[in-house]
N, C-alpha and C. Protein backbone atom coordinates (compact mmCIF):
# COMPACT_ATOMS: atom_id res chain seq x y z
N UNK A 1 21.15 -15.15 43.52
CA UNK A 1 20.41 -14.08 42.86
C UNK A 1 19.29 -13.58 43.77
N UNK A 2 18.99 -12.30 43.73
CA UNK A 2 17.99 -11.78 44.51
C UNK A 2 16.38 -11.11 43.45
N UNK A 3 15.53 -11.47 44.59
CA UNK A 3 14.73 -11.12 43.42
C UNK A 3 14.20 -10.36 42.53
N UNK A 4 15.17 -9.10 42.49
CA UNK A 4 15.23 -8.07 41.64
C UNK A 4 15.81 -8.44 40.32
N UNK A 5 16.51 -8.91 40.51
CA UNK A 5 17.59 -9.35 39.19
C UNK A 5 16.32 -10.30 38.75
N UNK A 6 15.69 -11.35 38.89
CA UNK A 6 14.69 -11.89 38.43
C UNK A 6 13.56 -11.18 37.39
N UNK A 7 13.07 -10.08 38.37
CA UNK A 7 12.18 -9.24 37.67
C UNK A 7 12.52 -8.80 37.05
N UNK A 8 13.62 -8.30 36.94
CA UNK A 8 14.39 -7.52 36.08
C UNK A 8 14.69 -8.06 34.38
N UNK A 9 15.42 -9.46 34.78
CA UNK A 9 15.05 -10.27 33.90
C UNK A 9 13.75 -10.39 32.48
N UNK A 10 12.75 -10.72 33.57
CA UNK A 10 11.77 -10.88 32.84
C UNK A 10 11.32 -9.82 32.27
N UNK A 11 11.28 -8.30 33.09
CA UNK A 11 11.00 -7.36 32.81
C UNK A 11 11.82 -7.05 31.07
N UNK A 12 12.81 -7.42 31.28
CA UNK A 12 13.81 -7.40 29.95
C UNK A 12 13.16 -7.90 28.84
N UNK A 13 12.64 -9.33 28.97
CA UNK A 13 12.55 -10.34 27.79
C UNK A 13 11.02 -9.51 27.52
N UNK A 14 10.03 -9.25 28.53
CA UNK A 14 8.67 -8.88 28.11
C UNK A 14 9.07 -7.39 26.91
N UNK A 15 9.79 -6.36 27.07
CA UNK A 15 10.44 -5.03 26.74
C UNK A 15 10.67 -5.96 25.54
N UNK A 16 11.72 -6.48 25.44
CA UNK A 16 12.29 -7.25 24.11
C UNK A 16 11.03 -7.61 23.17
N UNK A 17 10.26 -8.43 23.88
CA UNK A 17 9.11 -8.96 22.55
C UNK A 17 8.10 -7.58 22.05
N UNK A 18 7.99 -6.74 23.09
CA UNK A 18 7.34 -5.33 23.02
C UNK A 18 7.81 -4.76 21.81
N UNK A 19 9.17 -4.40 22.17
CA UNK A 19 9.79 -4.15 20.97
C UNK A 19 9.81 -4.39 20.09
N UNK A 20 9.93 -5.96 19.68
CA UNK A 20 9.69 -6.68 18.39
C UNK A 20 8.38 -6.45 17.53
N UNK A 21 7.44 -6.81 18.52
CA UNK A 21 6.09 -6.91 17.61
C UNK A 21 5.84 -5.33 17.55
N UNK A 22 6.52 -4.56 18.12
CA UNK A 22 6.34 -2.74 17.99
C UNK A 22 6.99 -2.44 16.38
N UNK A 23 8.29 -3.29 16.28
CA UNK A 23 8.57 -3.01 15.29
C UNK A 23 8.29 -3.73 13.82
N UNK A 24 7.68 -4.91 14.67
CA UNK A 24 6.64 -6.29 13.16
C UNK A 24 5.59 -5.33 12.61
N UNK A 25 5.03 -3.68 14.14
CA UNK A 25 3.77 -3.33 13.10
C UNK A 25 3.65 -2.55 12.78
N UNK A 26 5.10 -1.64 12.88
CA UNK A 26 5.81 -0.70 12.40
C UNK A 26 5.79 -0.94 10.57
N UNK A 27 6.32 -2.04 10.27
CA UNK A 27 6.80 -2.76 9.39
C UNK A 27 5.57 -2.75 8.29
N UNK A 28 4.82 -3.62 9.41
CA UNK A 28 3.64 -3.88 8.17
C UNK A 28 2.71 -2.81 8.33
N UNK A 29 2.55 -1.72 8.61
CA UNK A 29 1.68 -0.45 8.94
C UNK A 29 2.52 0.36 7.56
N UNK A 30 3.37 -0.02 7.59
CA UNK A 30 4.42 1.34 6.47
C UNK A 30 3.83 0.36 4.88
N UNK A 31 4.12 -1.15 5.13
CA UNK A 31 3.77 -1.64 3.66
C UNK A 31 2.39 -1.57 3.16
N UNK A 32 1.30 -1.40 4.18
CA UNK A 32 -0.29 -0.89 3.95
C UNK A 32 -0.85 -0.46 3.93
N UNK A 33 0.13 1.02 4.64
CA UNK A 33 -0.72 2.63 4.44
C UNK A 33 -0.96 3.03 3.38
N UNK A 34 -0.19 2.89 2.17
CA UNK A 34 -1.04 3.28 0.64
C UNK A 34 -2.17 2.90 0.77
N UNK A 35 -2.50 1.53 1.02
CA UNK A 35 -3.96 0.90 0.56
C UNK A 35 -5.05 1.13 1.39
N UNK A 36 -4.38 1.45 3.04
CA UNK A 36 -5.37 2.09 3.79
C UNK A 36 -5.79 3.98 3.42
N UNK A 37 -4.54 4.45 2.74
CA UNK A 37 -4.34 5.99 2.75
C UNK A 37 -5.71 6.15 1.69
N UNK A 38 -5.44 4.93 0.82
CA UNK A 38 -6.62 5.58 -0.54
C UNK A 38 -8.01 5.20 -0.10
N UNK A 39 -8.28 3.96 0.14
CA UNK A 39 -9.50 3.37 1.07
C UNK A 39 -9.77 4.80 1.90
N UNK A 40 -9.64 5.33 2.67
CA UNK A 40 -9.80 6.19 3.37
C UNK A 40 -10.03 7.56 2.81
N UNK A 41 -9.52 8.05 2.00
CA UNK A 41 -9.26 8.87 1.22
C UNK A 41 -10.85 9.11 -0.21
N UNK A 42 -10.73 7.47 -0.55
CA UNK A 42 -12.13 7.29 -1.31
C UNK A 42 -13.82 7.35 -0.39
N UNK A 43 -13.76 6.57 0.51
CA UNK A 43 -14.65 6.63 1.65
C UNK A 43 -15.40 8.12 2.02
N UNK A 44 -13.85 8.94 2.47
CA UNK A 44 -14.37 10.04 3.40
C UNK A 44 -14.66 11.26 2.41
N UNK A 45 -13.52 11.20 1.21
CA UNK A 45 -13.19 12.48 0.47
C UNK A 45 -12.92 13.49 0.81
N UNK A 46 -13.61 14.10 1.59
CA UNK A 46 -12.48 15.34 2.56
C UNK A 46 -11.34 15.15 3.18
N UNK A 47 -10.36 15.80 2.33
CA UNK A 47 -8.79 15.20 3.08
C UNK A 47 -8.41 15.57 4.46
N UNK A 48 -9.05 16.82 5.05
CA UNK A 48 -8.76 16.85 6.25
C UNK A 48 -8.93 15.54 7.10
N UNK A 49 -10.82 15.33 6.67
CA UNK A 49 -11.54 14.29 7.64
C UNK A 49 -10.22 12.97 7.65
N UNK A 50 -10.26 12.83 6.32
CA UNK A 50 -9.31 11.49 5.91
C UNK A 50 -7.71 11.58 6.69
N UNK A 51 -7.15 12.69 6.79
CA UNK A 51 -5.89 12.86 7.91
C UNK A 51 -6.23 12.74 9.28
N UNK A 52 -7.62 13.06 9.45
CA UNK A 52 -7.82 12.83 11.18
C UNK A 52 -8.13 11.26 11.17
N UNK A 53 -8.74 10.29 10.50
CA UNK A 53 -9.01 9.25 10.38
C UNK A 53 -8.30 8.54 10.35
N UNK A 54 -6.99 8.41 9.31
CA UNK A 54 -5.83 7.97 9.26
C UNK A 54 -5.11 7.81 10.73
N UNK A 55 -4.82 8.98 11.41
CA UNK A 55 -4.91 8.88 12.68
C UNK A 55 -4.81 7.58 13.43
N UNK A 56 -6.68 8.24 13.50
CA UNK A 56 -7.36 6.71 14.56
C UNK A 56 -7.40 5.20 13.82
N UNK A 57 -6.91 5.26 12.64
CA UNK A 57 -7.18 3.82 12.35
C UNK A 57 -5.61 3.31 12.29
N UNK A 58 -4.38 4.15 12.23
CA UNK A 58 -3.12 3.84 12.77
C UNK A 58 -3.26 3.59 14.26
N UNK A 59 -3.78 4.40 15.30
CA UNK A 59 -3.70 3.90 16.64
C UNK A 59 -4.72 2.62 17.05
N UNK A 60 -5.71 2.79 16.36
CA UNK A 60 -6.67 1.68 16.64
C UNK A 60 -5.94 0.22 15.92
N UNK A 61 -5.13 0.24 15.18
CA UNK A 61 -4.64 -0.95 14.47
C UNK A 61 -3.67 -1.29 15.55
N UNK A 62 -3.14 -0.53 15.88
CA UNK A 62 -1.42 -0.72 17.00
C UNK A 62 -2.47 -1.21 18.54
N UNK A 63 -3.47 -0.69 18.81
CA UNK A 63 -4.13 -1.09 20.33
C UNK A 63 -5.00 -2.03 19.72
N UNK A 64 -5.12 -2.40 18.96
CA UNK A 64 -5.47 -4.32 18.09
C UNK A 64 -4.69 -5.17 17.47
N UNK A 65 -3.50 -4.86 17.88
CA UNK A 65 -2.57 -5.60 17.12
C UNK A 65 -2.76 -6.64 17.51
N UNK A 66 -2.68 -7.16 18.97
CA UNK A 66 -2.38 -8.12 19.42
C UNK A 66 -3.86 -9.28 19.07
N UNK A 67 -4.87 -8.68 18.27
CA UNK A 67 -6.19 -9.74 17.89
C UNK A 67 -5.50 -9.99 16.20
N UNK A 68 -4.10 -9.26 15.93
CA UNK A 68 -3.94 -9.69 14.67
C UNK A 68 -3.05 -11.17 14.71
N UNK A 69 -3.23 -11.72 13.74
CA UNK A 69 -2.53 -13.22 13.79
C UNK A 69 -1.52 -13.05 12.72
N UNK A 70 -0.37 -13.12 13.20
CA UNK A 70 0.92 -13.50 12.61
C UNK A 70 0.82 -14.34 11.54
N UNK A 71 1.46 -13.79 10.09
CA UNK A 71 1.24 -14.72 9.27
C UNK A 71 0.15 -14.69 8.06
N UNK A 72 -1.02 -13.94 8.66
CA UNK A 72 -1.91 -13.62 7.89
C UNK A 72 -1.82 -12.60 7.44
N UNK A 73 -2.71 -12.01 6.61
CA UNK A 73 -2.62 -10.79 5.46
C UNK A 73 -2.79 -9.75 6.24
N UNK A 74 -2.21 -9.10 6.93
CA UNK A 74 -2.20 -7.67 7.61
C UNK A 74 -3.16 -6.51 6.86
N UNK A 75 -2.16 -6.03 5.39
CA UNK A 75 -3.05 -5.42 4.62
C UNK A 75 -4.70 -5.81 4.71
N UNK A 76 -4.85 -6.69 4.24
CA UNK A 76 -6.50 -7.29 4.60
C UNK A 76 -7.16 -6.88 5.53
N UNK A 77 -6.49 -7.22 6.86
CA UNK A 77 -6.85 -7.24 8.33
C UNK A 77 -7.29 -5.31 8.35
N UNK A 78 -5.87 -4.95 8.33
CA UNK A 78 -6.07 -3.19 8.09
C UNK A 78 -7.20 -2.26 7.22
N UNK A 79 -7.56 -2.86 6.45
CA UNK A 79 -8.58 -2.77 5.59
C UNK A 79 -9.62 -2.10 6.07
N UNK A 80 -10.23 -3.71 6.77
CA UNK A 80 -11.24 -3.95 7.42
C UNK A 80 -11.15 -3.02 8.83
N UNK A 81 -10.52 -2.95 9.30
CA UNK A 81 -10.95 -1.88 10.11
C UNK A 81 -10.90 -0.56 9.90
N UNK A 82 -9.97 -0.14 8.69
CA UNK A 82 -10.28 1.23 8.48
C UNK A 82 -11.62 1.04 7.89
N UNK A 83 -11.95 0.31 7.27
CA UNK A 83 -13.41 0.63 6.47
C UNK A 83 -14.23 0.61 7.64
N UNK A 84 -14.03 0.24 9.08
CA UNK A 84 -15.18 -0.01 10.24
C UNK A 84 -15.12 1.48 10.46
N UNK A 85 -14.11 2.01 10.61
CA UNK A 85 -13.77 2.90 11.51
C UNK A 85 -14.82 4.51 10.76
N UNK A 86 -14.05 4.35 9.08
CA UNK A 86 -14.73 4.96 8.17
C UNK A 86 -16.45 5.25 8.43
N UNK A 87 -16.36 3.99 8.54
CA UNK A 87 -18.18 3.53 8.61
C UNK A 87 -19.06 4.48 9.45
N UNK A 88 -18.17 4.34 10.65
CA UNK A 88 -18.80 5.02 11.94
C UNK A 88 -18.51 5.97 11.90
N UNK A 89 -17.83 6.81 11.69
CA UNK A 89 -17.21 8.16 11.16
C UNK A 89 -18.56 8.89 10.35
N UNK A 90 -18.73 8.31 8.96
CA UNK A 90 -19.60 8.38 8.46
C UNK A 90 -21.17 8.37 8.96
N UNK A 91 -21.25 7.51 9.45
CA UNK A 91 -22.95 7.29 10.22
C UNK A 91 -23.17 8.60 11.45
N UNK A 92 -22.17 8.92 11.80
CA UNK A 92 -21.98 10.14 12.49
C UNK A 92 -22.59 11.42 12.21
N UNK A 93 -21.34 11.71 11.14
CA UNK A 93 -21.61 12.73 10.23
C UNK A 93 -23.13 12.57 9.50
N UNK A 94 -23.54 11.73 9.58
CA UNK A 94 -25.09 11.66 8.37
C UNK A 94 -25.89 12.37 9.79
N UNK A 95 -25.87 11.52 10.70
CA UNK A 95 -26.76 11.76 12.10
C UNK A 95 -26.91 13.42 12.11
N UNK A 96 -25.60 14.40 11.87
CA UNK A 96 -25.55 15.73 12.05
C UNK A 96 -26.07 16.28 10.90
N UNK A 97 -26.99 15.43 9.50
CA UNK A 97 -27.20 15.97 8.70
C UNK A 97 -26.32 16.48 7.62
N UNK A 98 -25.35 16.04 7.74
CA UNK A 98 -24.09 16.47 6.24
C UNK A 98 -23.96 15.70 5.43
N UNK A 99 -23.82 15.64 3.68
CA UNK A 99 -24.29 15.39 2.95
C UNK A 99 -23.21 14.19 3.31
N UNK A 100 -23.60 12.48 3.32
CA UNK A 100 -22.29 11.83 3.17
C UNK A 100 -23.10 10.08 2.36
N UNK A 101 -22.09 9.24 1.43
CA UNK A 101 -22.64 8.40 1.49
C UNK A 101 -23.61 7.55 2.32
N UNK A 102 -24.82 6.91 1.57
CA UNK A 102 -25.53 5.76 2.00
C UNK A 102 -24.46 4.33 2.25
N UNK A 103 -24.65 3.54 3.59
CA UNK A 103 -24.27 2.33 3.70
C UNK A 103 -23.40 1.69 2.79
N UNK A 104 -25.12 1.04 1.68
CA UNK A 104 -24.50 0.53 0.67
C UNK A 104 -23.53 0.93 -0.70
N UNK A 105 -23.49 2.23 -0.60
CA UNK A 105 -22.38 2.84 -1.43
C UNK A 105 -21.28 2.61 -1.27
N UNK A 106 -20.96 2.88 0.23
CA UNK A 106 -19.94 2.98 0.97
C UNK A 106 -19.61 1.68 0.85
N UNK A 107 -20.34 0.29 0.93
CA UNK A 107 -19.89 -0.65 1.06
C UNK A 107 -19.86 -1.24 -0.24
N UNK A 108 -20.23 -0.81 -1.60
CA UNK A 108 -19.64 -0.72 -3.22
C UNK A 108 -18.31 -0.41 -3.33
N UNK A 109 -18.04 1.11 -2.55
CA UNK A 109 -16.84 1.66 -3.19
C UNK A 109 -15.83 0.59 -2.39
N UNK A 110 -15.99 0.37 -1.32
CA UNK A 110 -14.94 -0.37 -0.42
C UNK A 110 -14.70 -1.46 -1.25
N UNK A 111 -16.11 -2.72 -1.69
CA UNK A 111 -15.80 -3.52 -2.79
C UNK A 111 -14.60 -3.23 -3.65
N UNK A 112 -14.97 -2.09 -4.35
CA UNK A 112 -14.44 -1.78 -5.97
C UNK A 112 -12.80 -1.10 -5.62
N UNK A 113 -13.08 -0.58 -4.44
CA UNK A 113 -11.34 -0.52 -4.19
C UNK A 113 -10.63 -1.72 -3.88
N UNK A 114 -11.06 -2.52 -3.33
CA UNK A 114 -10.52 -3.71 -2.78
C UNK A 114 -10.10 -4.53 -4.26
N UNK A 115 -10.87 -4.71 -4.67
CA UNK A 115 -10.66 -5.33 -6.52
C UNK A 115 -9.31 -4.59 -7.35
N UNK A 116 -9.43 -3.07 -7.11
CA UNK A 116 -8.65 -2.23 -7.89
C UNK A 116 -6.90 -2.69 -7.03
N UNK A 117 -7.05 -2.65 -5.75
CA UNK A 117 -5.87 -2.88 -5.05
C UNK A 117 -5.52 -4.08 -5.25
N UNK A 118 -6.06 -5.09 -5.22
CA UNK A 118 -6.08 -6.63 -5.64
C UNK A 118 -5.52 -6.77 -6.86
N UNK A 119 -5.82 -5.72 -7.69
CA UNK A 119 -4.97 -6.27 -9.34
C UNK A 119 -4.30 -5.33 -9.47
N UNK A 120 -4.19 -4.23 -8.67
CA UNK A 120 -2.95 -3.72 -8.44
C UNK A 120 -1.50 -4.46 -8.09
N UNK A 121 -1.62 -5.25 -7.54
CA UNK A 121 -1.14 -5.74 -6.67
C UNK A 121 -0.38 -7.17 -7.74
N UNK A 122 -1.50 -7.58 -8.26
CA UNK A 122 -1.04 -8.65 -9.26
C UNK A 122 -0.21 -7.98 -10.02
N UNK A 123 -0.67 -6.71 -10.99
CA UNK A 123 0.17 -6.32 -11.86
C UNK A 123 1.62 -6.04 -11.30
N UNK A 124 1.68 -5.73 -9.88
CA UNK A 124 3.09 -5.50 -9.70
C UNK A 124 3.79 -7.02 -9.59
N UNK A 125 3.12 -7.97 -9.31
CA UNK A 125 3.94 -8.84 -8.91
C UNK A 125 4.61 -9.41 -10.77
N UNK A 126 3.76 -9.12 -11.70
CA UNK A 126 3.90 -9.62 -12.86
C UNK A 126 4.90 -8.35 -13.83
N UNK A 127 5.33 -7.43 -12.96
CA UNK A 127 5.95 -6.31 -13.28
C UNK A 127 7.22 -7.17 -12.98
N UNK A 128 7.87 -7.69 -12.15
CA UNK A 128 9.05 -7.96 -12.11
C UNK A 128 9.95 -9.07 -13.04
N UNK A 129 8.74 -9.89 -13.07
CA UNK A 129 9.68 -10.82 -14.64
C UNK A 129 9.26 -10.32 -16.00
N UNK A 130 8.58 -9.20 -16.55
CA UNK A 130 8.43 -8.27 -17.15
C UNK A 130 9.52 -7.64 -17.22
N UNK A 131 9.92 -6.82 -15.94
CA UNK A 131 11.08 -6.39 -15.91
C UNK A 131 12.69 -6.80 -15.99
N UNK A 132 12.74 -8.12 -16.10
CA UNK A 132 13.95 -8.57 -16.28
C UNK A 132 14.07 -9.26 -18.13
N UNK A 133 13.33 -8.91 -18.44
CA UNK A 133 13.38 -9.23 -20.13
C UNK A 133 13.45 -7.83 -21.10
N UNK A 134 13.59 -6.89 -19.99
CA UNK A 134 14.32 -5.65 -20.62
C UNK A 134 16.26 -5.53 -20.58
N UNK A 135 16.22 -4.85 -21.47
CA UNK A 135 18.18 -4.72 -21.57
C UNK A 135 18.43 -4.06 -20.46
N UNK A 136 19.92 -4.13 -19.98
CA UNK A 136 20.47 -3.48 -19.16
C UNK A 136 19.93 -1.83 -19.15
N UNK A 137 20.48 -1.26 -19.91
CA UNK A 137 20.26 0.16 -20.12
C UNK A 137 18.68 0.87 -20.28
N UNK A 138 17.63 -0.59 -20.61
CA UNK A 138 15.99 -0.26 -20.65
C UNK A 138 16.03 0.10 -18.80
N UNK A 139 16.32 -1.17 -18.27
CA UNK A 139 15.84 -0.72 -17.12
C UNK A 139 16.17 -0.08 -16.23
N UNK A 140 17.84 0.18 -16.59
CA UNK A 140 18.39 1.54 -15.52
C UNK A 140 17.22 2.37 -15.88
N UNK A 141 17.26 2.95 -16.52
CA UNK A 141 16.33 4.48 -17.51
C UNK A 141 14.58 4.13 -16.61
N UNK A 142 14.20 2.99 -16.60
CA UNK A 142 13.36 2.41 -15.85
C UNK A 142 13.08 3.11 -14.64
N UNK A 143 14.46 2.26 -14.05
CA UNK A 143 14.74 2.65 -12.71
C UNK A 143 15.08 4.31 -12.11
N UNK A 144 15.67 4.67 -13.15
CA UNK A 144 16.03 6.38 -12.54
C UNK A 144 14.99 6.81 -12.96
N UNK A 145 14.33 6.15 -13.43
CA UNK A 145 13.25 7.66 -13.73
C UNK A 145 11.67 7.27 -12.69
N UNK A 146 11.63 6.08 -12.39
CA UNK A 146 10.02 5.67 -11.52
C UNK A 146 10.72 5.71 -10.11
N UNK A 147 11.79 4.72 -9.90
CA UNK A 147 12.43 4.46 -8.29
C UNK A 147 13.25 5.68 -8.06
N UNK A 148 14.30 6.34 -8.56
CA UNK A 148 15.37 7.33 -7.95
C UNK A 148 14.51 8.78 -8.16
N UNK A 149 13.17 8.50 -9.03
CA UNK A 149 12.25 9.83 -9.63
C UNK A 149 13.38 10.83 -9.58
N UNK A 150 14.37 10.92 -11.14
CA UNK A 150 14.55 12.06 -11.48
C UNK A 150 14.20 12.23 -12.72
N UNK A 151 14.16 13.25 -12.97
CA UNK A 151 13.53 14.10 -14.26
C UNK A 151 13.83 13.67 -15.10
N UNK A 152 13.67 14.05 -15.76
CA UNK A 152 13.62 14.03 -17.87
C UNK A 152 15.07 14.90 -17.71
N UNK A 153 15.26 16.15 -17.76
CA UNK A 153 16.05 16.84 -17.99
C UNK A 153 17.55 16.26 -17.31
N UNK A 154 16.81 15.88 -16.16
CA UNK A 154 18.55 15.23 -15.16
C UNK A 154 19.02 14.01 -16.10
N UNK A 155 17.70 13.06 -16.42
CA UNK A 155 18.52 11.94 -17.36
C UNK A 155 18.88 12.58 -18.75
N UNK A 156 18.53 13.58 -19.26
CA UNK A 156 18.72 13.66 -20.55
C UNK A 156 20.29 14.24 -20.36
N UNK A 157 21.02 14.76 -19.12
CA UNK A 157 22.00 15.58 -19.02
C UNK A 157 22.94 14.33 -19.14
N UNK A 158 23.04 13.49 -17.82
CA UNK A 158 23.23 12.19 -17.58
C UNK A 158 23.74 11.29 -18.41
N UNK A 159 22.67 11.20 -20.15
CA UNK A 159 22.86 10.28 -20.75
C UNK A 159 23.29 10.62 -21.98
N UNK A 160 23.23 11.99 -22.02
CA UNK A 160 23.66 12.79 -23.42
C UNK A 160 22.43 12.70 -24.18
N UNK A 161 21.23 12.49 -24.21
CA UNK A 161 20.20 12.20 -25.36
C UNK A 161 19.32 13.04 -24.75
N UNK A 162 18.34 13.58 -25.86
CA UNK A 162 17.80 14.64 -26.07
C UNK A 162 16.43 14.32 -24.99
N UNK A 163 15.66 15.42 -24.47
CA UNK A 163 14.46 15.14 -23.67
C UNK A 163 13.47 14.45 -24.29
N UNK A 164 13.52 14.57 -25.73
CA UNK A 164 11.97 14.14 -26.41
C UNK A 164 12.10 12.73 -26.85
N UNK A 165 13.71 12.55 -26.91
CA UNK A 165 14.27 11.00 -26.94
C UNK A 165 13.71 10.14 -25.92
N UNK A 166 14.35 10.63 -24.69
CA UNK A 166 13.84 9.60 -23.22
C UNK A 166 12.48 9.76 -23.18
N UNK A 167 11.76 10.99 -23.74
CA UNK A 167 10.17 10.95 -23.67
C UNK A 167 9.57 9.48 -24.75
N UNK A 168 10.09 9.44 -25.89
CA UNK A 168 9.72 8.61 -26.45
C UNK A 168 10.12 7.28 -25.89
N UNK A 169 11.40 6.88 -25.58
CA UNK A 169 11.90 5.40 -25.07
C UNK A 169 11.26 5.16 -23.82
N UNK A 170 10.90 6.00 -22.95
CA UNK A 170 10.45 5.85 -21.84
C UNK A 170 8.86 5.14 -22.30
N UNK A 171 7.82 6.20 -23.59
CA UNK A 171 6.64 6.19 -23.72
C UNK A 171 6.39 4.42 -24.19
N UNK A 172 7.99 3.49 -25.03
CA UNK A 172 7.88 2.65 -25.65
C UNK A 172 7.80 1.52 -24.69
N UNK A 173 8.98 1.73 -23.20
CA UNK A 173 8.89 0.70 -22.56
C UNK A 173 7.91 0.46 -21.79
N UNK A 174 7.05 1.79 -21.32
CA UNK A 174 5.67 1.79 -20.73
C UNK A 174 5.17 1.24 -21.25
N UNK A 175 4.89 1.06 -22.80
CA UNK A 175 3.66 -0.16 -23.67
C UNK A 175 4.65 -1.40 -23.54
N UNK A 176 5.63 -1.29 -23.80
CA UNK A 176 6.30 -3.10 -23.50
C UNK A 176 5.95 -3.65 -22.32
N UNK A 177 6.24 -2.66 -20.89
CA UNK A 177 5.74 -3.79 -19.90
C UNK A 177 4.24 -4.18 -19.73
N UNK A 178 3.34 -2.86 -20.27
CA UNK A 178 2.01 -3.15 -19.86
C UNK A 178 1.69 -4.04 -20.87
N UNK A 179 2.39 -4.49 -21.85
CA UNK A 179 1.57 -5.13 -22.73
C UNK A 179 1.80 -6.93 -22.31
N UNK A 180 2.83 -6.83 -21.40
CA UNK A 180 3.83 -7.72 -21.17
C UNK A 180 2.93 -8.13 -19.76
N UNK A 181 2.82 -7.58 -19.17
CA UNK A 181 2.23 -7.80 -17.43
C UNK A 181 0.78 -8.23 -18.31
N UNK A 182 0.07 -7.57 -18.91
CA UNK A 182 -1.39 -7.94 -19.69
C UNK A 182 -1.12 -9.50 -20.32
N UNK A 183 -0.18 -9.90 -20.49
CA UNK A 183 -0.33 -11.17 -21.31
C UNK A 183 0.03 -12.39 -20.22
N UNK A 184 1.05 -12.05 -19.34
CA UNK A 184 1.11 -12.72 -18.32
C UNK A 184 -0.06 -12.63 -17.57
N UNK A 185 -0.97 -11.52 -16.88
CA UNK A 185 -2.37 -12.16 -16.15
C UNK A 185 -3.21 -12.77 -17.00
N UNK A 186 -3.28 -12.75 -18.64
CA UNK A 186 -4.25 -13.39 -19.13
C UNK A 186 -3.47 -14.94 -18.93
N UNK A 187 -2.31 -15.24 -19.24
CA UNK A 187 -1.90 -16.44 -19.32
C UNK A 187 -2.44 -17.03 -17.57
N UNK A 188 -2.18 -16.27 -16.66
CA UNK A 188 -2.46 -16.88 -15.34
C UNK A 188 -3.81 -16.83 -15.18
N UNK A 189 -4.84 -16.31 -15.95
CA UNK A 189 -6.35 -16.54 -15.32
C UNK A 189 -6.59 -17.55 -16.37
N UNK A 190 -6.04 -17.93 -17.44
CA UNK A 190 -5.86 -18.93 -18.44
C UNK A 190 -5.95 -20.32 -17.37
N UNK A 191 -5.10 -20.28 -16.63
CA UNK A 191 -4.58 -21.74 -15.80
C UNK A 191 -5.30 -21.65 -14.91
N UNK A 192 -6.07 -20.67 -14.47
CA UNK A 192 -6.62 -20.24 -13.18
C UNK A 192 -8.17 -21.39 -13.56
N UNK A 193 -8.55 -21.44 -14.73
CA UNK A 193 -9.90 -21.90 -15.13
C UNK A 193 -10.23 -23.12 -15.06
């Protein structure tokens, strides 16, 4: 072998892991942009500002990836630096005199989103065995109408039953699961004590 084929080699396997962790933060960048999109979104409130921000806190997360640790809460990690990024953004804009949150506001709302996403987050996880104590036909109707998002009118064509029908069955299983996900977190902060 000559030592091209060597470099070459390695050159390969380094490309390969490139790739990988390109596509590990591909991965977890797509499952945490909601929570960074609204964080950001609450922070700045001007949606332009908040699309240019979004931006830099997607490229600034990808040229820090490598201080992120495998394994740990990404979402979390992402958070925290959009809220840095926010921060300075903000302290900016005050410097030029434009009307923008104080510090500690900024560092309330970040709190109070973080809480809201946090039991967001529970409720979905308590959404799914919720969801399997519905009938077959509850949760297709479920499903086409939140996951495939089609209309009222497409299912009412679909299923033969009237619009104000699926308005009502739809309005009934909305109180079944929430009442259902509500009794399961009380039962789990129950055990939690």
């Amino acid at each position: 072998m000559n030592g091209r084929q060597i470099t070459s080699r390695v050159d390969d396997s380094a490309g390969d892991e490139l790739d990988r962790r390109h596509a590990l933060f591909l991965e977890l960048l797509a499952e945490s942009y909601p929570r960074i999109h609204s964080l950001v979104r609450t922070l700045v409130g001007n949606p332009s500002d908040a699309a240019e921000l979004l931006q830099d806190v997607s490229a600034t997360l990808w040229n820090k990836f490598d201080d992120f640790e495998e394994g740990t809460n990404f979402g979390n990690w992402a958070i925290v630096v959009a809220a840095n990024i926010c921060r300075a953004f903000l302290r900016k804009k005050r410097r030029r005199n434009a009307a923008v949150l104080s510090e500690q506001m900024l560092a309330r709302l970040s709190r109070v989103h973080s809480g809201v996403s946090e039991l967001m987050e529970l409720r979905r996880e308590q959404l799914r065995p919720c969801m399997k104590q519905l009938s077959g036909d509850q949760a297709s109707l479920i499903k086409a109408y939140y996951e495939d998002e089609k209309s009222i009118v497409m299912l009412a064509r679909e299923t033969g039953c009237t619009e104000r029908s699926l308005y009502n069955r739809l309005f009934r299983l909305r109180k079944r699961l929430y009442e259902c996900i509500s009794r399961r977190l009380g039962r789990s902060g129950e055990e939690a004590r």
